[in-house]
C-alpha atoms as a PDB file:
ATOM      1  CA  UNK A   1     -24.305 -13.087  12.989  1.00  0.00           C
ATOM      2  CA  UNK A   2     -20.957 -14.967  12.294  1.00  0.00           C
ATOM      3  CA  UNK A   3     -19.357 -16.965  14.987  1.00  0.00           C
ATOM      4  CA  UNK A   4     -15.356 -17.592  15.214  1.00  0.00           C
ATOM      5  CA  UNK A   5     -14.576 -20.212  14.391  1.00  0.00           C
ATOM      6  CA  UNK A   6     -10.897 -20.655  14.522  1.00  0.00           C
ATOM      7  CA  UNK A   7      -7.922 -17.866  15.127  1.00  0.00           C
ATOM      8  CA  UNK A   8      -4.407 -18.830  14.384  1.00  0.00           C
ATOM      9  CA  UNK A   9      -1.504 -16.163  15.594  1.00  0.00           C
ATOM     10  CA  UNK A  10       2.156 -16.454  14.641  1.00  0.00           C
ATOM     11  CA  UNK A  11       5.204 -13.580  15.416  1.00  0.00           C
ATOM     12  CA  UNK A  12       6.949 -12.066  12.011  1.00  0.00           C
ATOM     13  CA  UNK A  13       9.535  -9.679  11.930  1.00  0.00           C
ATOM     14  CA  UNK A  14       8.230  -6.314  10.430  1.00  0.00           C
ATOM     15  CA  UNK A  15      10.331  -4.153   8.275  1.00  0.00           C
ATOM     16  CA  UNK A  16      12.340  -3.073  10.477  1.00  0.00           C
ATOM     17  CA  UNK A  17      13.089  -6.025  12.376  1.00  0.00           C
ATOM     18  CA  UNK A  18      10.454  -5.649  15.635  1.00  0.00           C
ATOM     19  CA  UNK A  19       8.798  -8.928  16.703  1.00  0.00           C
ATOM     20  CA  UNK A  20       4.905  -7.942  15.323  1.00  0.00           C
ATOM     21  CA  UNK A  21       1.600 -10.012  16.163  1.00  0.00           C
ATOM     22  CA  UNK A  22      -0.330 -11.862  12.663  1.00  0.00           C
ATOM     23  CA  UNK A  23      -3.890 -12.801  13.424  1.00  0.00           C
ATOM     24  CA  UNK A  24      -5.711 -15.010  10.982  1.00  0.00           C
ATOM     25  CA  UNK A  25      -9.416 -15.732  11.607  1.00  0.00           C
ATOM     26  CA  UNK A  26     -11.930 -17.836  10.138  1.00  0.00           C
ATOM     27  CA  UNK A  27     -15.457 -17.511  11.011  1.00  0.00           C
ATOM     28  CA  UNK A  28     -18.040 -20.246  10.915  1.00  0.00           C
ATOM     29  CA  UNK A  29     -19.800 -18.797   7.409  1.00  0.00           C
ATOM     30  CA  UNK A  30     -15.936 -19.325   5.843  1.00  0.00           C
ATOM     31  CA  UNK A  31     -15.291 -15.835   5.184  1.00  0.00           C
END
């Protein structure tokens, strides 16, 4: 079973112009 390795969040704007949550994360097989 993959582990996390790292998660990285940031706030973008969506379409319409709401503050929205991006998740990016890597797990320790580097998928």
């Amino acid at each position: 079973m993959a582990e996390i390795a790292d998660i990285v969040a940031r706030e973008i704007l969506d379409s319409r112009g709401n503050p929205t949550i991006e998740v990016d994360v890597v797990l320790d097989s580097g998928a």
